[in-house]
C-alpha atoms as a PDB file:
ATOM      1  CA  UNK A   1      16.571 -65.628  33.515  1.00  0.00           C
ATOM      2  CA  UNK A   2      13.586 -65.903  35.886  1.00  0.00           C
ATOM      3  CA  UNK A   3      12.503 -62.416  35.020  1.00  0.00           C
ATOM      4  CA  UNK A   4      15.755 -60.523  35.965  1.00  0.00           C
ATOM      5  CA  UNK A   5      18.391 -59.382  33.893  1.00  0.00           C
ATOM      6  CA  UNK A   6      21.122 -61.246  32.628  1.00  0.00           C
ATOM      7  CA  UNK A   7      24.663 -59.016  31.624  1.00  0.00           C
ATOM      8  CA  UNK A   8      27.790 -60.163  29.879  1.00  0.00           C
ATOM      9  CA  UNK A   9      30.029 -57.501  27.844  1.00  0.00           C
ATOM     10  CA  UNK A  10      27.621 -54.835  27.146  1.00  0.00           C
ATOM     11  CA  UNK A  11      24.015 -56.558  26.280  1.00  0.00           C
ATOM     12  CA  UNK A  12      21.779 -57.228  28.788  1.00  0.00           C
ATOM     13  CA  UNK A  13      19.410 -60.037  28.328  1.00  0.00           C
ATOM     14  CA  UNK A  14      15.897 -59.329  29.315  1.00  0.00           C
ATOM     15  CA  UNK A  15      11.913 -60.255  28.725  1.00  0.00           C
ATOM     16  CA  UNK A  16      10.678 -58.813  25.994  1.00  0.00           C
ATOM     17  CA  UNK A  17       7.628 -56.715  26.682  1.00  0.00           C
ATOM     18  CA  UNK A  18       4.842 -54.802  25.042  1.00  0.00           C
ATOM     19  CA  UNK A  19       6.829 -51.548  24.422  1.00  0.00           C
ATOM     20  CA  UNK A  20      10.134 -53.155  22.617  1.00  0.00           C
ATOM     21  CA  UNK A  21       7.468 -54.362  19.815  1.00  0.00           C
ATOM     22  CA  UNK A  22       8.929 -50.692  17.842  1.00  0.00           C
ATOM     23  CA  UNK A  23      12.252 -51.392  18.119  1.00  0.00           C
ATOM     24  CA  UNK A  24      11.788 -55.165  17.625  1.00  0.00           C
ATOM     25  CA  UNK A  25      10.235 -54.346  14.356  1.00  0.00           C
ATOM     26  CA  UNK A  26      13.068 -51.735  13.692  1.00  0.00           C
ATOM     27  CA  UNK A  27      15.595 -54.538  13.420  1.00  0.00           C
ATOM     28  CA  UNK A  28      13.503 -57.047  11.925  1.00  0.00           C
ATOM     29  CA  UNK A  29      12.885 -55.256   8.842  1.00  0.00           C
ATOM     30  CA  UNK A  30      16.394 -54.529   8.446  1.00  0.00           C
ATOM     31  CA  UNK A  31      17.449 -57.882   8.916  1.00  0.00           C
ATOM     32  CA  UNK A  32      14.503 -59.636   6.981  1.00  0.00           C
ATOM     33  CA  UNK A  33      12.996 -57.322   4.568  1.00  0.00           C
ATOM     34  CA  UNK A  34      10.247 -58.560   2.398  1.00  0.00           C
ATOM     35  CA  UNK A  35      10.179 -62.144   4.754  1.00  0.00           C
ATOM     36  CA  UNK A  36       9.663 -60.106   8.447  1.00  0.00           C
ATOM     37  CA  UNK A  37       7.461 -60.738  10.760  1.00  0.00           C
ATOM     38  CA  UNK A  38       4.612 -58.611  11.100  1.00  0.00           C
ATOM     39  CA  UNK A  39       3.885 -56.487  14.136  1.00  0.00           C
ATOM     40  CA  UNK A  40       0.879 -58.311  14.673  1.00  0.00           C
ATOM     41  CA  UNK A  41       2.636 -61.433  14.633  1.00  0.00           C
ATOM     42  CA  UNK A  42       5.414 -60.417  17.415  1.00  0.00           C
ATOM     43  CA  UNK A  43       1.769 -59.180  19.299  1.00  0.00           C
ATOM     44  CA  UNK A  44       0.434 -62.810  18.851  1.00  0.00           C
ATOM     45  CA  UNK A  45       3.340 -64.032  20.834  1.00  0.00           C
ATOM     46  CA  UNK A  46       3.444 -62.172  23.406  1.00  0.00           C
ATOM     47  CA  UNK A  47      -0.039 -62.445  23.787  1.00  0.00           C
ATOM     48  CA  UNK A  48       0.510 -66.247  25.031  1.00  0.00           C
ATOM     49  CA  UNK A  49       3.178 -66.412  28.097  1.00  0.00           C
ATOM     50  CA  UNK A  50       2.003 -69.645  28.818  1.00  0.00           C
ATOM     51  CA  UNK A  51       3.436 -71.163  25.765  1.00  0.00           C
ATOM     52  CA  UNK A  52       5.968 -68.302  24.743  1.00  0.00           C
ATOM     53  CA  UNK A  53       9.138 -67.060  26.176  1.00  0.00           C
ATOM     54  CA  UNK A  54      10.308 -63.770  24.302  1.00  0.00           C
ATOM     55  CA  UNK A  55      13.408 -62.015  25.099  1.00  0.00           C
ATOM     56  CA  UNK A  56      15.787 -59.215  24.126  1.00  0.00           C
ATOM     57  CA  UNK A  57      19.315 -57.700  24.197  1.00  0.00           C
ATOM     58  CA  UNK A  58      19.990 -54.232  24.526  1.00  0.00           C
ATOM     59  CA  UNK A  59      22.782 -52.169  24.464  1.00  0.00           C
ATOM     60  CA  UNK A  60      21.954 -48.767  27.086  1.00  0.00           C
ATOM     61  CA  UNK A  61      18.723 -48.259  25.183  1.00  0.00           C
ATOM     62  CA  UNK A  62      19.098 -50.089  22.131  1.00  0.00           C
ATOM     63  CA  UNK A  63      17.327 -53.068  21.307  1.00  0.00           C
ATOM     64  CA  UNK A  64      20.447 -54.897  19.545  1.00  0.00           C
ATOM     65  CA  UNK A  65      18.977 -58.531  19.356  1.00  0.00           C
ATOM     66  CA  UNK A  66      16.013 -61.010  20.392  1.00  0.00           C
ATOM     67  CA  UNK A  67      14.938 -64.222  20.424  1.00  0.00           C
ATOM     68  CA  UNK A  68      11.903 -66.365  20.958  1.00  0.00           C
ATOM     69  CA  UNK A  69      10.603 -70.214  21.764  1.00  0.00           C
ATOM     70  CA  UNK A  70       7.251 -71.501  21.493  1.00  0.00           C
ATOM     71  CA  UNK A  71       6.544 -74.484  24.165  1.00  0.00           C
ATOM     72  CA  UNK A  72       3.927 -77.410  24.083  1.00  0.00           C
ATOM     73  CA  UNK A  73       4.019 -80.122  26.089  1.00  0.00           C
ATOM     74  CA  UNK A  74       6.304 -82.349  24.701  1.00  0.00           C
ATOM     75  CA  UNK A  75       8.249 -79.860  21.788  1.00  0.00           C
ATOM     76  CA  UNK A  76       9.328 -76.766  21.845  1.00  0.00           C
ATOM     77  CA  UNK A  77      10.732 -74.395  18.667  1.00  0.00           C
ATOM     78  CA  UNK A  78      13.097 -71.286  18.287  1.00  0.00           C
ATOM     79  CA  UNK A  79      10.971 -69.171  16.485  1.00  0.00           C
ATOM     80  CA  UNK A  80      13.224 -66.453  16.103  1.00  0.00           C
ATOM     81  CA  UNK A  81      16.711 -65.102  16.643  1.00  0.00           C
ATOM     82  CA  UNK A  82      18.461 -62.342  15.490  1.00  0.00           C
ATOM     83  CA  UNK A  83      20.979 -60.080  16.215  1.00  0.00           C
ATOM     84  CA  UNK A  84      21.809 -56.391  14.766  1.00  0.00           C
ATOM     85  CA  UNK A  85      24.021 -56.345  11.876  1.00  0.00           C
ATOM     86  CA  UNK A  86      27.198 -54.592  13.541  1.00  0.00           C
ATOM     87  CA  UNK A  87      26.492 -56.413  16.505  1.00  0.00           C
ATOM     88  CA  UNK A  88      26.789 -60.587  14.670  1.00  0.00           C
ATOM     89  CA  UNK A  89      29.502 -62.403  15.707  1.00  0.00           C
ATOM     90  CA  UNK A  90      29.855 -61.045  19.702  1.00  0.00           C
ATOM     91  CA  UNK A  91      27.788 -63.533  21.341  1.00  0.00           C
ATOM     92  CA  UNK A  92      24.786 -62.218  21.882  1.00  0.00           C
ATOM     93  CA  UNK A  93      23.355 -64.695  19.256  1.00  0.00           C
ATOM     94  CA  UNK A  94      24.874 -67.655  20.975  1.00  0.00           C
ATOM     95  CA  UNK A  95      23.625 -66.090  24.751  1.00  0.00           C
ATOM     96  CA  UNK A  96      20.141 -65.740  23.374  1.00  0.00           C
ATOM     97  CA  UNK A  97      20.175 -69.133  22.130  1.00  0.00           C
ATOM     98  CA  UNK A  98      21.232 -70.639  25.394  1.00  0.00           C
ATOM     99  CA  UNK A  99      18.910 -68.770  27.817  1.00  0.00           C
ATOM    100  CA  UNK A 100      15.998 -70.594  24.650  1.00  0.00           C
ATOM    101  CA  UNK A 101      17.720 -74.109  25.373  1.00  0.00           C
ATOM    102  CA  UNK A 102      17.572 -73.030  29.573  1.00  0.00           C
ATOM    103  CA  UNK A 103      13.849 -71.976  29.475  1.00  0.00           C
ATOM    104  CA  UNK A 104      13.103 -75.339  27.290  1.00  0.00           C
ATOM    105  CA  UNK A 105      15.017 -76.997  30.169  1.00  0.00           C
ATOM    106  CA  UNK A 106      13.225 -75.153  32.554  1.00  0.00           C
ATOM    107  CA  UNK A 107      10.020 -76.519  30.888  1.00  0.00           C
ATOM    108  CA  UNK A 108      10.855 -79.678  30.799  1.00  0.00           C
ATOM    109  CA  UNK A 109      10.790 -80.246  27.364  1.00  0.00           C
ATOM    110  CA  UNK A 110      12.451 -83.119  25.629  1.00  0.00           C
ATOM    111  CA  UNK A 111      13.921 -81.459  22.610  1.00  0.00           C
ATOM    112  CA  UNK A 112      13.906 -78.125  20.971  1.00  0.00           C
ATOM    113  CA  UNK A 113      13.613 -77.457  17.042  1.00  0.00           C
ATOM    114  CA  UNK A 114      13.889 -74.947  15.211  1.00  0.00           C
ATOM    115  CA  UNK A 115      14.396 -74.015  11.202  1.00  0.00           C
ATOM    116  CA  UNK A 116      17.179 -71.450   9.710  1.00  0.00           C
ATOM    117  CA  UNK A 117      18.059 -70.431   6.033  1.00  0.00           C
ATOM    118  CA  UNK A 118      19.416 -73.299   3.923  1.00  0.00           C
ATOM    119  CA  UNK A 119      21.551 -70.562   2.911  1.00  0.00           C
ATOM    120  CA  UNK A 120      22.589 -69.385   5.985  1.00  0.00           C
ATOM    121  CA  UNK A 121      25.787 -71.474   6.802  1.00  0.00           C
ATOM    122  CA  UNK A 122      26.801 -69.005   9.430  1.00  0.00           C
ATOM    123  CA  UNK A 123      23.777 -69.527  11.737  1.00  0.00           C
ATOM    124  CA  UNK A 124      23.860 -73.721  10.865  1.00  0.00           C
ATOM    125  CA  UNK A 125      27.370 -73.936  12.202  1.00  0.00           C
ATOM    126  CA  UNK A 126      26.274 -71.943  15.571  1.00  0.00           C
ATOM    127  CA  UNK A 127      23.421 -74.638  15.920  1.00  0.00           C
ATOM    128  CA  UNK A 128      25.923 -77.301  15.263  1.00  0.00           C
ATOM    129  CA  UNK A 129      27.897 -75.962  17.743  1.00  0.00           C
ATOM    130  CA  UNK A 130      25.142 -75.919  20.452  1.00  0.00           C
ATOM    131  CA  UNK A 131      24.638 -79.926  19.796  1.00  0.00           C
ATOM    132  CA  UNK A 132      21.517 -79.818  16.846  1.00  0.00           C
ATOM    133  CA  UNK A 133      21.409 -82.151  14.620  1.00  0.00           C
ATOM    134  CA  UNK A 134      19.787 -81.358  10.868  1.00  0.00           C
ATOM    135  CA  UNK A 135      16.695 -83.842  10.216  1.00  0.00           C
ATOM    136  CA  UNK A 136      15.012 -82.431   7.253  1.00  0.00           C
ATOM    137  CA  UNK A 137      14.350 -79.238   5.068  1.00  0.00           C
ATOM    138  CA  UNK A 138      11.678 -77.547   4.194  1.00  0.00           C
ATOM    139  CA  UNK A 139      11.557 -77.159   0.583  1.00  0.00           C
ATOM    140  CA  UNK A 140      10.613 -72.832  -0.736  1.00  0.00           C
ATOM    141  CA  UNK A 141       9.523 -72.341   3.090  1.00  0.00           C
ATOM    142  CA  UNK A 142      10.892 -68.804   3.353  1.00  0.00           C
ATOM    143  CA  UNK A 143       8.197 -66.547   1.253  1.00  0.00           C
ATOM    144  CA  UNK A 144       8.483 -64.231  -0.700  1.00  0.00           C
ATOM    145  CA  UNK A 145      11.898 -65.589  -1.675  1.00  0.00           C
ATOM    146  CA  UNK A 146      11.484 -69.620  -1.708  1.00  0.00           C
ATOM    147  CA  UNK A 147      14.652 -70.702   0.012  1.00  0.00           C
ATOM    148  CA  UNK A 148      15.105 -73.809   1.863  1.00  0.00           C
ATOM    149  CA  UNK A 149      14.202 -73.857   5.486  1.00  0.00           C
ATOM    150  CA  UNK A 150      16.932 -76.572   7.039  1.00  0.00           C
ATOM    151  CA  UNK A 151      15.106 -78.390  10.363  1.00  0.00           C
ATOM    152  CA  UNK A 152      17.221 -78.761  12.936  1.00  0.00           C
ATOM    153  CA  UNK A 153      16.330 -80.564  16.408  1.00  0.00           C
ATOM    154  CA  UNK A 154      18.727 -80.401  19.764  1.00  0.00           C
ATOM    155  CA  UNK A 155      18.045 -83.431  22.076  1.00  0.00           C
ATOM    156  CA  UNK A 156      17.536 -82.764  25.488  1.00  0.00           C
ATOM    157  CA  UNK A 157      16.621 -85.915  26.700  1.00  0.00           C
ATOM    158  CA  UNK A 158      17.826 -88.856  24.976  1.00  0.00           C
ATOM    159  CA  UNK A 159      14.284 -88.355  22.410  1.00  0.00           C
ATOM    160  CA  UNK A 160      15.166 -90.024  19.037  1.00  0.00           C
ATOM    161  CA  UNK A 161      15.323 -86.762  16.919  1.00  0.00           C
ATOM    162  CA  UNK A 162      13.560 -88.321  14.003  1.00  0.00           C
ATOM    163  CA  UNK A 163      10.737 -88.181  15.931  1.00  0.00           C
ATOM    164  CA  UNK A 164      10.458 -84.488  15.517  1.00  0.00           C
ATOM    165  CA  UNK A 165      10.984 -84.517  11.894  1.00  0.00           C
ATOM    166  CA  UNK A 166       8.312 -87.515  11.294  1.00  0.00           C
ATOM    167  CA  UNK A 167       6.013 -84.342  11.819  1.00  0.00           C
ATOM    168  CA  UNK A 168       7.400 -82.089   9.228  1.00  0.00           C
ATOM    169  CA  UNK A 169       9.098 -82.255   5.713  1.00  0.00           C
ATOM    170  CA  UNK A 170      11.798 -84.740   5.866  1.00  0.00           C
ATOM    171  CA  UNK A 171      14.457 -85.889   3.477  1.00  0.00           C
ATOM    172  CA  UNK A 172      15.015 -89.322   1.907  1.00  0.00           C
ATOM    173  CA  UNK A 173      18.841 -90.624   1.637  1.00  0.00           C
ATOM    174  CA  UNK A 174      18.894 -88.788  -1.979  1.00  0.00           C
ATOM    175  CA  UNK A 175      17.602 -85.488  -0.433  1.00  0.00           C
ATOM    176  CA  UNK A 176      14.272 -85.391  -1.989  1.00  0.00           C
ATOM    177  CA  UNK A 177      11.555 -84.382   0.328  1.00  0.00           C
ATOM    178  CA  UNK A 178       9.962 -87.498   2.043  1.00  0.00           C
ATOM    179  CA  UNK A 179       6.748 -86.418   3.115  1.00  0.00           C
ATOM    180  CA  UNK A 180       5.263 -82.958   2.607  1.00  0.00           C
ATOM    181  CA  UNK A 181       2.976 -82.233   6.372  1.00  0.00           C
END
């Protein structure tokens, strides 16, 4: 995106700044109750451009989705996605999520992960769809309510994904947690 706006339908893709924390929030809490970020946490990240990349999707004023990736040399992670209730299923998800995988390109980065809802089939398929590949779960990772987290890694350049998960909590061949980080 390079700091401009990118528009397709009717969201526009954009950096998030300082003053879309409120409406960030706004949707967050909807969409995650008790398990939402805090505000200080969306703060945190935008505190550190050098290894964050935050962006959103509005609709005229509306904030109606954002996403996020944390870079280090050598990995990179969604750390968050989401998209307004009325507003899954139209793209914006899937447009987010590629500007991520562009910026990780951009970067340089050999592979992105990230972790979504063992329960959340939906959102698995999409990541499917955009070439990850499941390496792991994260056994009661999502607090307060204990669900699953399932880790997910897309290649970018020919890295062995295993790699990635040799750093968190992998799976044996029966599905029992291998290692616990």
């Amino acid at each position: 995106m390079n700091g401009t706006a990118s528009k397709s339908g009717a969201a526009t893709l954009r950096p998030m700044r300082w003053w879309d924390v409120d409406g960030v929030m706004d949707l967050e809490r909807d969409l995650f109750g008790d398990e939402c970020w805090t505000i200080a946490m969306f703060w945190s990240e935008l505190a550190e451009p050098d290894t964050r990349y935050y962006l959103v999707a509005e609709e005229g004023a509306e904030i109606v989705g954002y996403a996020g990736l944390c870079a280090y040399p050598e990995e990179s992670f969604v750390q968050t996605i989401a998209v307004k209730r009325d507003r899954q299923g139209s793209g914006i998800g899937g447009r987010m999520l590629t500007v991520l995988i562009d910026e990780a390109r951009r970067r340089d980065e050999p592979m992105v992960g990230l972790e979504v809802r063992a329960d959340n089939l939906v959102a698995q398929r999409i990541y499917h769809r955009f070439g990850f590949e499941q390496v792991g779960v994260r056994k009661g990772y999502y607090q307060p309510s204990g669900t699953d987290a399932v880790l997910m890694v897309l290649n970018l350049k020919g890295v062995d994904p295993s790699l990635w998960a040799g750093h968190q909590d992998t799976v044996d061949d029966a599905g029992q947690p291998a290692s616990h980080g």
